[in-house]
Each structure stands twice: as structure tokens, then as C-alpha cells.
N, C-alpha and C. Protein backbone atom coordinates (compact mmCIF):
# COMPACT_ATOMS: atom_id res chain seq x y z
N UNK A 1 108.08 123.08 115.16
CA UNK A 1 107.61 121.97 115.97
C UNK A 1 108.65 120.86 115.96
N UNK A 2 108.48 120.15 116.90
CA UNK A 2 109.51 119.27 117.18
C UNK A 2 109.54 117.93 116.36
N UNK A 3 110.20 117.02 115.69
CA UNK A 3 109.83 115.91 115.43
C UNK A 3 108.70 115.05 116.17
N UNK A 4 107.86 114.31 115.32
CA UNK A 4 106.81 113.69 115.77
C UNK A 4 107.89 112.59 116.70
N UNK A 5 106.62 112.06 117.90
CA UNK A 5 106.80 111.13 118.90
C UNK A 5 105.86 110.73 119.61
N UNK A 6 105.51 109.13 120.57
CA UNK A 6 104.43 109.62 121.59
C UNK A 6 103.75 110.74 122.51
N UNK A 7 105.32 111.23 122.54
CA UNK A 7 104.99 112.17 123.66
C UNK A 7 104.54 113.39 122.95
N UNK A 8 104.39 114.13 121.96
CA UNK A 8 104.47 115.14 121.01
C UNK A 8 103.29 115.25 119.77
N UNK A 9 103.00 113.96 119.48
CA UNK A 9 102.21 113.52 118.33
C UNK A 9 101.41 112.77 118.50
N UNK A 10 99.94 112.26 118.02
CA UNK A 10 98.70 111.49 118.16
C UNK A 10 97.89 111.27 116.96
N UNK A 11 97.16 110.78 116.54
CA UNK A 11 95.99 110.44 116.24
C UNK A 11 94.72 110.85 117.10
N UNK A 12 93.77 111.26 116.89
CA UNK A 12 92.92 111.57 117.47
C UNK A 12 91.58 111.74 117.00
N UNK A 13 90.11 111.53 117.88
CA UNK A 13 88.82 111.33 116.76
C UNK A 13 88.50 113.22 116.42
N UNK A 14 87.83 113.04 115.49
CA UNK A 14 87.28 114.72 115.35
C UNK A 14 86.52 115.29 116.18
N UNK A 15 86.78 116.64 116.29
CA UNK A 15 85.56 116.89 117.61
C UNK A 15 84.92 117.80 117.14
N UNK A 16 83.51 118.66 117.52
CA UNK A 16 83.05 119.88 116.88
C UNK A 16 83.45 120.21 116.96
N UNK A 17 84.98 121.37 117.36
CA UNK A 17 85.62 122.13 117.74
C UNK A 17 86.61 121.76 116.08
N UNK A 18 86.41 121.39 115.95
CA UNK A 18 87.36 120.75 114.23
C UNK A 18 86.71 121.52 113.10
N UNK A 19 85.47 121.91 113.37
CA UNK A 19 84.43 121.88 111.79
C UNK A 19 85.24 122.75 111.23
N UNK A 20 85.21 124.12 111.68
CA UNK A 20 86.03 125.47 110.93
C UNK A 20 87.56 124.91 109.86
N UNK A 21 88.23 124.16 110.58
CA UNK A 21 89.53 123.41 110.03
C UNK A 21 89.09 123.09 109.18
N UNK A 22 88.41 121.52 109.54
CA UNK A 22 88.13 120.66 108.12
C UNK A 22 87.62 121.42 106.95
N UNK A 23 86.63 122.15 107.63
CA UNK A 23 85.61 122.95 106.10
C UNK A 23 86.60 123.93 105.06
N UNK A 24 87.91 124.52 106.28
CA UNK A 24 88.69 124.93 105.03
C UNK A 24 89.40 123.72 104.40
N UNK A 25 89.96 123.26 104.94
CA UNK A 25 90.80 121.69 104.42
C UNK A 25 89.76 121.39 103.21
N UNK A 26 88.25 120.36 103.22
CA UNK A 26 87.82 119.79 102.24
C UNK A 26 87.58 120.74 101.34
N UNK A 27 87.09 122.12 101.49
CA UNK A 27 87.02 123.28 100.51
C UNK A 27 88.04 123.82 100.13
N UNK A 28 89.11 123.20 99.77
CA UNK A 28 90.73 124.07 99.42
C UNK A 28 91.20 123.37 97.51
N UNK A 29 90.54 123.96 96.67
CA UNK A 29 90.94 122.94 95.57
C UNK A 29 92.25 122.11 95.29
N UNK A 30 93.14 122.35 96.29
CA UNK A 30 94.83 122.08 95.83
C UNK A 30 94.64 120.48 96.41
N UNK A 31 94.04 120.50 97.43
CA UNK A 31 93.48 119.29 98.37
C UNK A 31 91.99 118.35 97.51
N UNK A 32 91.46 119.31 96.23
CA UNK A 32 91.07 118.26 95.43
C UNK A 32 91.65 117.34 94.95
N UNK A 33 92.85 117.84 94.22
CA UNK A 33 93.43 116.84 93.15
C UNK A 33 93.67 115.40 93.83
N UNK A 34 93.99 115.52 94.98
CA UNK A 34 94.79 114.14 95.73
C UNK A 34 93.24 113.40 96.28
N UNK A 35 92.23 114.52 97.01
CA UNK A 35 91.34 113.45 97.35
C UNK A 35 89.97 113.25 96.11
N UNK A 36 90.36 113.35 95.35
CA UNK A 36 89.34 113.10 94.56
C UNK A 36 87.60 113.86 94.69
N UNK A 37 88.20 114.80 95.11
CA UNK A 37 87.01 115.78 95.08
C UNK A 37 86.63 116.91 94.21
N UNK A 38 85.37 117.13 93.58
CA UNK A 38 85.66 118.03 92.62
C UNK A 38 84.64 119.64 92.78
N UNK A 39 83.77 118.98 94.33
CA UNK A 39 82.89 120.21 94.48
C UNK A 39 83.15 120.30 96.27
N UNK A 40 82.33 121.12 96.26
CA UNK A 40 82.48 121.75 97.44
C UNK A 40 81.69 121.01 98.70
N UNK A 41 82.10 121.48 99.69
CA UNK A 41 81.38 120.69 100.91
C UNK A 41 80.66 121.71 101.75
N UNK A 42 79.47 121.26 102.59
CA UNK A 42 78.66 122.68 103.22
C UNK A 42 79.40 122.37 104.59
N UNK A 43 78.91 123.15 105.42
CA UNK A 43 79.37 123.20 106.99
C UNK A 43 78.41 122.32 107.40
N UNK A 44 77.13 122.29 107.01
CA UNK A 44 76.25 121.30 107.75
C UNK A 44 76.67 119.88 107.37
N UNK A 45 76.67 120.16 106.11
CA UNK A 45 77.55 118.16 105.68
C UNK A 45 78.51 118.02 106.59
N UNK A 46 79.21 118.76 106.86
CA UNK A 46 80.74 118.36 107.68
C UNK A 46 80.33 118.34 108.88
N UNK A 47 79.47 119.02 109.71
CA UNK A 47 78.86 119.15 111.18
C UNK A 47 78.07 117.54 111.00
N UNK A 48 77.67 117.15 110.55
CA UNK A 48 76.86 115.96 110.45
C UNK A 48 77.53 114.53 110.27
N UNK A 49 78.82 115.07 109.20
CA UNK A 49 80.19 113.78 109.23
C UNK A 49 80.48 113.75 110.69
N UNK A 50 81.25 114.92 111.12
CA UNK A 50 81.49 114.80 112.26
C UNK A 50 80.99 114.51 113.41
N UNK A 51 79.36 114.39 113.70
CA UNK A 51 78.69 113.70 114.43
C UNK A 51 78.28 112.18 114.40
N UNK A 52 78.56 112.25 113.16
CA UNK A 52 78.56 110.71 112.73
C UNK A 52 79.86 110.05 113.52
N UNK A 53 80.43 110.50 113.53
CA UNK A 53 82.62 109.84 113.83
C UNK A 53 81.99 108.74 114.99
N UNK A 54 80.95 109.70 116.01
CA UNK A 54 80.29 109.18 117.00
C UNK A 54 80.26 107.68 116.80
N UNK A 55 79.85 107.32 115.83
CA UNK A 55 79.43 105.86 115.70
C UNK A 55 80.59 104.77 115.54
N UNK A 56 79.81 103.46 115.57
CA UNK A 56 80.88 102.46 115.71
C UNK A 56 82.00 102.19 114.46
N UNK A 57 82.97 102.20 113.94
CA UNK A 57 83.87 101.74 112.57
C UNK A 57 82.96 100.44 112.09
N UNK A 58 82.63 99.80 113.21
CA UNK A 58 82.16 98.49 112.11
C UNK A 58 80.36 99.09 111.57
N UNK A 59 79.75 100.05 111.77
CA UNK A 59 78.71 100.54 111.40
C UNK A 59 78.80 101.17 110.50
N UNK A 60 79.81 102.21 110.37
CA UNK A 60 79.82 103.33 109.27
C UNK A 60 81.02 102.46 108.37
N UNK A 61 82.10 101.99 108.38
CA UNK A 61 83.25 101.53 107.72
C UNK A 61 83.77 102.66 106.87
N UNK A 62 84.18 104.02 107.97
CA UNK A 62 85.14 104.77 107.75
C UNK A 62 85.33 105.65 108.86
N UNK A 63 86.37 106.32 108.42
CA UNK A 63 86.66 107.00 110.07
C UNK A 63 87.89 108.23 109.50
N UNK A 64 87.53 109.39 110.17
CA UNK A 64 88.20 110.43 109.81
C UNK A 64 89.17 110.68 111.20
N UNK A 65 90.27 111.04 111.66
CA UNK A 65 91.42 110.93 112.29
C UNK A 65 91.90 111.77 112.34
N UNK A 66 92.29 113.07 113.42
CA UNK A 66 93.10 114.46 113.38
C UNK A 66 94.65 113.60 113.79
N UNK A 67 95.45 114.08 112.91
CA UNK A 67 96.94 114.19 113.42
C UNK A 67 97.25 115.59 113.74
N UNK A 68 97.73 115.22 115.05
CA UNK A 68 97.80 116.65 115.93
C UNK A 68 99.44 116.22 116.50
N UNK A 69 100.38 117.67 116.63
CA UNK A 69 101.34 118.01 117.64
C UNK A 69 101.02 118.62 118.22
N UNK A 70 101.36 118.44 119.23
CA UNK A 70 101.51 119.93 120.34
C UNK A 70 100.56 120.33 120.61
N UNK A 71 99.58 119.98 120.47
CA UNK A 71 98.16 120.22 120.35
C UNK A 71 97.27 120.81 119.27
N UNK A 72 97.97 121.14 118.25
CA UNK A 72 97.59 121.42 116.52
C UNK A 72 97.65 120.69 115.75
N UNK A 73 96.65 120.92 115.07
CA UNK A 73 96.14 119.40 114.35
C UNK A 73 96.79 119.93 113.14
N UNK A 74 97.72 119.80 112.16
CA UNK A 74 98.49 119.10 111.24
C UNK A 74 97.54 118.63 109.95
N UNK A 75 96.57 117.51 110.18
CA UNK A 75 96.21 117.12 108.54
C UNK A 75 95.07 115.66 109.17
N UNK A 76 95.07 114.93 108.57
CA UNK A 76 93.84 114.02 108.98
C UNK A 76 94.36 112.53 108.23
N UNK A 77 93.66 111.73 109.29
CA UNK A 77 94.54 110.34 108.07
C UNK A 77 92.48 109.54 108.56
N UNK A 78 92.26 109.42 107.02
CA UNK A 78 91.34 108.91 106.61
C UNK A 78 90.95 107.21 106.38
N UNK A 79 90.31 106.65 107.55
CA UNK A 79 90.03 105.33 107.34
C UNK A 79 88.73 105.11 106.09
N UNK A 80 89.07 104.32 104.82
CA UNK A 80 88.00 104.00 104.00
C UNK A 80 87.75 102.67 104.00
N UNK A 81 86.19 102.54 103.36
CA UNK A 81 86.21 100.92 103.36
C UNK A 81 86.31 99.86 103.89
N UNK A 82 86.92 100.04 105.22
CA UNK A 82 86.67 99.20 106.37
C UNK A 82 85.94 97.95 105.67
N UNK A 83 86.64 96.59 105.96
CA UNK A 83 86.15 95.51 105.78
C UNK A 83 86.66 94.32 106.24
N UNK A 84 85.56 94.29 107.59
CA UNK A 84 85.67 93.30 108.91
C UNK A 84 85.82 91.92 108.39
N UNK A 85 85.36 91.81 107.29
CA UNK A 85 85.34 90.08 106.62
C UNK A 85 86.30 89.77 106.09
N UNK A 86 87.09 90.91 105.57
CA UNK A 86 88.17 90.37 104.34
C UNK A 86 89.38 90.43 105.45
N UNK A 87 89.22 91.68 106.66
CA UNK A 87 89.60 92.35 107.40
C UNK A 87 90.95 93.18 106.73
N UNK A 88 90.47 94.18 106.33
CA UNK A 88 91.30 95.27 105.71
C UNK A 88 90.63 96.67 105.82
N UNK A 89 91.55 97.66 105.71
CA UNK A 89 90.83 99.49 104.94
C UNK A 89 91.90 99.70 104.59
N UNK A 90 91.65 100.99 103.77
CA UNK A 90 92.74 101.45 102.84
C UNK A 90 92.55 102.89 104.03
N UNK A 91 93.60 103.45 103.23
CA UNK A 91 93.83 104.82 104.36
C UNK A 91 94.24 105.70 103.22
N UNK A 92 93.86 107.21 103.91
CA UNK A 92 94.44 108.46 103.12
C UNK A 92 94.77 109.36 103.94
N UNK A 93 96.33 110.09 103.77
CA UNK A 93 96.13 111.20 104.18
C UNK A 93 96.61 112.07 104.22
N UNK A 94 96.48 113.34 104.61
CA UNK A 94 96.44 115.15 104.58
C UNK A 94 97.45 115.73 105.24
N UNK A 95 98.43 115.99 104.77
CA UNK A 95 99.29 117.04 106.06
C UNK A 95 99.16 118.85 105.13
N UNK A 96 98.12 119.25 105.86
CA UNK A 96 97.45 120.77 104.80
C UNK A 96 98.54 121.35 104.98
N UNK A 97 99.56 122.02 105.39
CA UNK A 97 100.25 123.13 105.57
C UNK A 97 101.78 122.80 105.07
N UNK A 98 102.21 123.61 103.43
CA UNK A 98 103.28 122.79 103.20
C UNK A 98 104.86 122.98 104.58
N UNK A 99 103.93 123.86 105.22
CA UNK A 99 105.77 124.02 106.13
C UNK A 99 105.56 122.72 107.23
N UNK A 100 104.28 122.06 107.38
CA UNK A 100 104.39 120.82 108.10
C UNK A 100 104.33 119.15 107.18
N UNK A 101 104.38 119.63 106.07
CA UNK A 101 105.08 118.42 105.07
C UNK A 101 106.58 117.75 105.40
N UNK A 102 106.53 116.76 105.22
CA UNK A 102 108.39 116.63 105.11
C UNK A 102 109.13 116.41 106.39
N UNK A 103 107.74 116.27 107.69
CA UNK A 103 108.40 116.58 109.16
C UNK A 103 108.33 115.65 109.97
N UNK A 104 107.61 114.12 108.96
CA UNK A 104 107.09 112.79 109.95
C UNK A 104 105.88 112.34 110.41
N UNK A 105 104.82 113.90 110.13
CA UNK A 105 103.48 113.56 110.95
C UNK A 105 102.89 112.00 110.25
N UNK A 106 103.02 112.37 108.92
CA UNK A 106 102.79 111.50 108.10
C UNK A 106 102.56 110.09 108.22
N UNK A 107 104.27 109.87 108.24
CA UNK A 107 105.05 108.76 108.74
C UNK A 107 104.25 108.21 110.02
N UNK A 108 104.38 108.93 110.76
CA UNK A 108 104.19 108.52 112.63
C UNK A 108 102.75 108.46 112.36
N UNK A 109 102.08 108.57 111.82
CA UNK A 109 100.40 108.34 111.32
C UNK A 109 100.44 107.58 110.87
N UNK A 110 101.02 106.43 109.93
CA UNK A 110 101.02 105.10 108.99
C UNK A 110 101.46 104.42 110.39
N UNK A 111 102.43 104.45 110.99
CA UNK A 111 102.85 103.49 111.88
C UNK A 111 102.16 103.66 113.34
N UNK A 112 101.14 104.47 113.64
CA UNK A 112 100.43 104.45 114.71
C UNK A 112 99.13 103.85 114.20
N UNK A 113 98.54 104.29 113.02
CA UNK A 113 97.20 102.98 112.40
C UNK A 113 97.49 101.40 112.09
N UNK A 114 98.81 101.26 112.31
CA UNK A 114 99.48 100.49 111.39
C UNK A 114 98.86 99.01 112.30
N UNK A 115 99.90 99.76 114.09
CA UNK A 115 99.24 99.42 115.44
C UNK A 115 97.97 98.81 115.46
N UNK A 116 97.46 100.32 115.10
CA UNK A 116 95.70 100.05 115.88
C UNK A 116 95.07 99.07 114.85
N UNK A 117 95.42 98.90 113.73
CA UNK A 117 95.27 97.79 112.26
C UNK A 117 94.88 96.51 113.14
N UNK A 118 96.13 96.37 113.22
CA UNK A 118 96.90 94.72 113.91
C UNK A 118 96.40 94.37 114.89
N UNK A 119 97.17 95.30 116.31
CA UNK A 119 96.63 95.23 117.40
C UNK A 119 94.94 94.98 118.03
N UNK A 120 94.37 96.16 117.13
CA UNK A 120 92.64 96.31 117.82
C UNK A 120 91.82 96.03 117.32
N UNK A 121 92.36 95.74 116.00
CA UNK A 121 91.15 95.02 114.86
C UNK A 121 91.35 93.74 114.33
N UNK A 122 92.69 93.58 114.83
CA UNK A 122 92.88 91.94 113.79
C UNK A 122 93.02 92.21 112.35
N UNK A 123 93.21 93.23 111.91
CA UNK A 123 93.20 93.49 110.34
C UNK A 123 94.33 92.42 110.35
N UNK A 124 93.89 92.05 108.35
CA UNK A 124 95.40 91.56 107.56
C UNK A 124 95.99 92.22 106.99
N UNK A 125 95.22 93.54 106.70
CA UNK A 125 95.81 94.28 105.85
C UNK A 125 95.79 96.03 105.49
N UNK A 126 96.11 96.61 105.26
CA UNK A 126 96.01 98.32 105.01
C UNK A 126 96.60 98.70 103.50
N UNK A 127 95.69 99.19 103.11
CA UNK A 127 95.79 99.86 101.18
C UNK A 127 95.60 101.39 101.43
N UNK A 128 96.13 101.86 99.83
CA UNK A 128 95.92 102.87 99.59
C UNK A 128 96.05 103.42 97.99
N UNK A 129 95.81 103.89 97.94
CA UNK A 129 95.76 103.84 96.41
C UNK A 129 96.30 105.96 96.29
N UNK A 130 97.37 106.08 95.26
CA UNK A 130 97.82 107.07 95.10
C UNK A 130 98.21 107.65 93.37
N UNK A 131 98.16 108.91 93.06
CA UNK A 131 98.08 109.24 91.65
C UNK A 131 99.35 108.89 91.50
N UNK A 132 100.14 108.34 90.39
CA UNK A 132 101.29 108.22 89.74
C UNK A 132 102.19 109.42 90.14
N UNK A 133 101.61 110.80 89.96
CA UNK A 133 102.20 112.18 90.19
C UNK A 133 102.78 112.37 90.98
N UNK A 134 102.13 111.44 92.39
CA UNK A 134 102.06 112.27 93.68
C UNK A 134 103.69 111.47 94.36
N UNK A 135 104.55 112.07 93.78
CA UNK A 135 106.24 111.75 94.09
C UNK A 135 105.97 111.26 95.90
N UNK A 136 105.93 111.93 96.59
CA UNK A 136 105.92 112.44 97.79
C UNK A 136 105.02 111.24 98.53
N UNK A 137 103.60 111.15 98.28
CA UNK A 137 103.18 110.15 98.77
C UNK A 137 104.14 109.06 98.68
N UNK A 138 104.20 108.71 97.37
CA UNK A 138 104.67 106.84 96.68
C UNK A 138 105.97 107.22 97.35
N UNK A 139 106.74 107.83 97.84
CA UNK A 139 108.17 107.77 98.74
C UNK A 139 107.68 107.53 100.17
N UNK A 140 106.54 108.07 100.37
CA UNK A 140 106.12 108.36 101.90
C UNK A 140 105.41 106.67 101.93
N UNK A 141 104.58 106.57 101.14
CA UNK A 141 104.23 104.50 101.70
C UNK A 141 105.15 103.59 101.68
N UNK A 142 105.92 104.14 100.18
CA UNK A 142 107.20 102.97 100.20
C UNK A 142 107.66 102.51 101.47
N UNK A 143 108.75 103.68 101.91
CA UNK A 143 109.22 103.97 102.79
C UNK A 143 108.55 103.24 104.11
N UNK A 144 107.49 103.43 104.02
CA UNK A 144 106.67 102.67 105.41
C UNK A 144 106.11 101.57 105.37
N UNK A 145 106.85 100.74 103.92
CA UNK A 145 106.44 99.06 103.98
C UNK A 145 105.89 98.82 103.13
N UNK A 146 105.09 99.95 102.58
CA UNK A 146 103.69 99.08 101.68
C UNK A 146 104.41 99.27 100.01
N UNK A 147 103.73 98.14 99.66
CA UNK A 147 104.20 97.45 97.79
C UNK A 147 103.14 98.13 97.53
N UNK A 148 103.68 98.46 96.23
CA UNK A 148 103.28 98.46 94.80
C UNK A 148 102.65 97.27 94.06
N UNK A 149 101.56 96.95 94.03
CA UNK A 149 100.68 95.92 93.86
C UNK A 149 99.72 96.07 92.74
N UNK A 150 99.54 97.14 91.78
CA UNK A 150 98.48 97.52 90.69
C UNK A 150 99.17 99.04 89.98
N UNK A 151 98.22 98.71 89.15
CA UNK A 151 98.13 99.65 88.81
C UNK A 151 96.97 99.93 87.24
N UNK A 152 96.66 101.40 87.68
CA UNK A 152 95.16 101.82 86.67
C UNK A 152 95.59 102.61 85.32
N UNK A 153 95.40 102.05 84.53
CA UNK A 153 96.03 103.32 83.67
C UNK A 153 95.18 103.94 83.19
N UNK A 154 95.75 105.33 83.31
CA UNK A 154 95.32 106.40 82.53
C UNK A 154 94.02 107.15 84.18
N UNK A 155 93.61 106.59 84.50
CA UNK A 155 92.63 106.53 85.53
C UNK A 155 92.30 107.59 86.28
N UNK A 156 93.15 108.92 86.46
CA UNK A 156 92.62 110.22 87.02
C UNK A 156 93.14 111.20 86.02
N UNK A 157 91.95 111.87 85.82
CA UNK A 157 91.82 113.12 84.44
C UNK A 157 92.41 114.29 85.27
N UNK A 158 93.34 114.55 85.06
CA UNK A 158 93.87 116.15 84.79
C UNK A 158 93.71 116.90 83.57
N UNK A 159 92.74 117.74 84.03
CA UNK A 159 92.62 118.66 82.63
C UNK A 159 92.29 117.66 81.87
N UNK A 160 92.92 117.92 80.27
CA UNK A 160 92.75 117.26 79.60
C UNK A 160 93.65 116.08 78.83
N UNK A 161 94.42 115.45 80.17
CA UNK A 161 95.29 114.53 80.29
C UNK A 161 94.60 113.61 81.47
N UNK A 162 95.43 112.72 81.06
CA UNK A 162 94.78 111.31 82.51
C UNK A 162 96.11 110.63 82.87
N UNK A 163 96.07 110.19 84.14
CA UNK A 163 97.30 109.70 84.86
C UNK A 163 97.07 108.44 85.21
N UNK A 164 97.80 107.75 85.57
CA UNK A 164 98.01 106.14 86.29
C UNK A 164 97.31 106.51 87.40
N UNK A 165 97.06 105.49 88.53
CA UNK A 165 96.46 105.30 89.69
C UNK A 165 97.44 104.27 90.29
N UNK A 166 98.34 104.63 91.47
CA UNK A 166 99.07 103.35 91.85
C UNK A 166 97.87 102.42 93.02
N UNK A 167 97.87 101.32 93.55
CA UNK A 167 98.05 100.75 94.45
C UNK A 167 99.04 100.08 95.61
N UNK A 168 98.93 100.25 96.13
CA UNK A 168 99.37 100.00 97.58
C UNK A 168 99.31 99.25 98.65
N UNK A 169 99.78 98.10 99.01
CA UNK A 169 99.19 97.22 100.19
C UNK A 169 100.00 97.16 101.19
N UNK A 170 99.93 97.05 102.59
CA UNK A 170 100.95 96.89 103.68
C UNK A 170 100.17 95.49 104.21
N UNK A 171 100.77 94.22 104.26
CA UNK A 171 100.60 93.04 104.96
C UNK A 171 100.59 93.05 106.57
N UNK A 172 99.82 93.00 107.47
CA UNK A 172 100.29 93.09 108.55
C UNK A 172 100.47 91.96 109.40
């Protein structure tokens, strides 16, 4: 696939036509460690998230997001926490397939919410919070603006070890 671009790459809401994807995506344990999940998800929970998407951001204060090329959706960038008062959300997100790691979707997903942040919401701000481990992320936010602002120690159990928790803020 080609490098991400307008013309090539999007953001986009979930549609039923998604469930089969996601349900392998949230059911994939490798995709636990990063989202903090430790059990499984049904098809009806996910048929029911996804009917939910329906609703307004300022009702639910989260929002799930296909990053798609070419018309293949790639991985998902996750609005959490939404908060119209403080006006901020933190974001997460997924590129499932390691041969589409490393290729920008990523990237071009931080700086297309980054937009819709600023632009459509008036946000001040966008967080995220990432394991110490995760090399790849903390290069991938750096890289796209956002500080290093906290940090948790010890705060996510591997096995029978525990890791830091970074934080993350992008000012907009």
C-alpha cells in the first residue's frame, strides 16, 4: 500500500460491516497487553458498541474510529473520556497487522484527530497514556508533538513484574 495521504487514507465511523474485524482485533491477546484488556469480548457486546457509535460524542464520551487505506481498514484510533468542560480526550491506537506498522497510518491518524480536536470541538487538548515498554508508541507520539508529562510507577503487571505507565499530552 501506498504511503498514507488524503487521497489514500481516512478516519472513518464503524459500520456493521466492521463487527467480524473488530471481534478478531479485541479477541487477539497480543492486542491485550497494550489495551488493557484481559478477557474476552462477545459479538453481541461489539454489535451493540457498534450501534452505539450511532450516538452523539458528547452523550457517550468515546468514540471508536476505523483507519482505513484503500479501502481496508488497517487498525482503529480510539476516542476516551471525552471531556467537553475541561475540553480534552485522550486517544488510543491499533495498527493490527505487523506488515502495516511502521507505514504512517498511525501518524496520519494523530494528525487527522489532531484537526478534528481543534477544528470541530474546540478541544485544548489530546492525551494518551502508554506502557514504558511500548518503544514504538513513545517514538510514534513523540514524534507527533505530544510531551511526556507523568508518569506511574510500577503501574501495569506483566506476569509477575510491573512496568511504568507513561503520560502524554499534545496542547492544541
Amino acid at each position: 500500500m501506498p504511503a498514507p495521504s488524503q487521497d489514500n487514507c481516512r478516519l472513518r465511523a464503524l459500520e456493521p460491516s466492521d463487527l467480524e474485524l473488530v471481534y478478531l482485533w479485541e479477541n487477539d491477546p497480543e492486542v491485550w497487553r497494550v489495551s488493557g484488556t484481559i478477557t474476552p469480548i462477545s459479538r453481541e457486546r461489539l454489535a451493540r458498541f457498534i450501534e452505539e457509535q450511532n450516538y452523539d460524542l458528547y452523550a457517550t464520551r468515546q468514540m471508536r474510529l476505523i483507519i482505513e487505506s484503500e479501502g481496508i481498514a488497517v487498525g482503529t484510533l480510539d476516542i476516551l473520556d471525552f471531556d467537553p468542560h475541561h475540553r480534552r480526550f485522550g486517544i488510543g491506537i491499533l495498527i493490527y497487522a505487523t506488515s502495516d506498522r511502521h507505514r504512517g497510518y498511525a501518524r496520519y491518524a494523530i494528525e487527522t484527530i489532531k484537526g478534528y480536536a481543534r477544528d470541530t470541538l474546540g478541544l485544548h487538548q489530546i492525551w494518551a497514556t502508554i506502557a514504558a515498554d511500548n518503544t514504538p508508541s513513545i517514538a510514534l507520539f513523540e514524534s507527533s508533538g505530544f510531551t511526556l508529562t507523568g508518569r506511574r510507577q510500577e503501574w501495569l503487571r506483566r506476569g509477575d513484574t510491573y512496568i511504568d505507565e507513561l503520560e502524554y499530552q499534545f496542547l492544541l
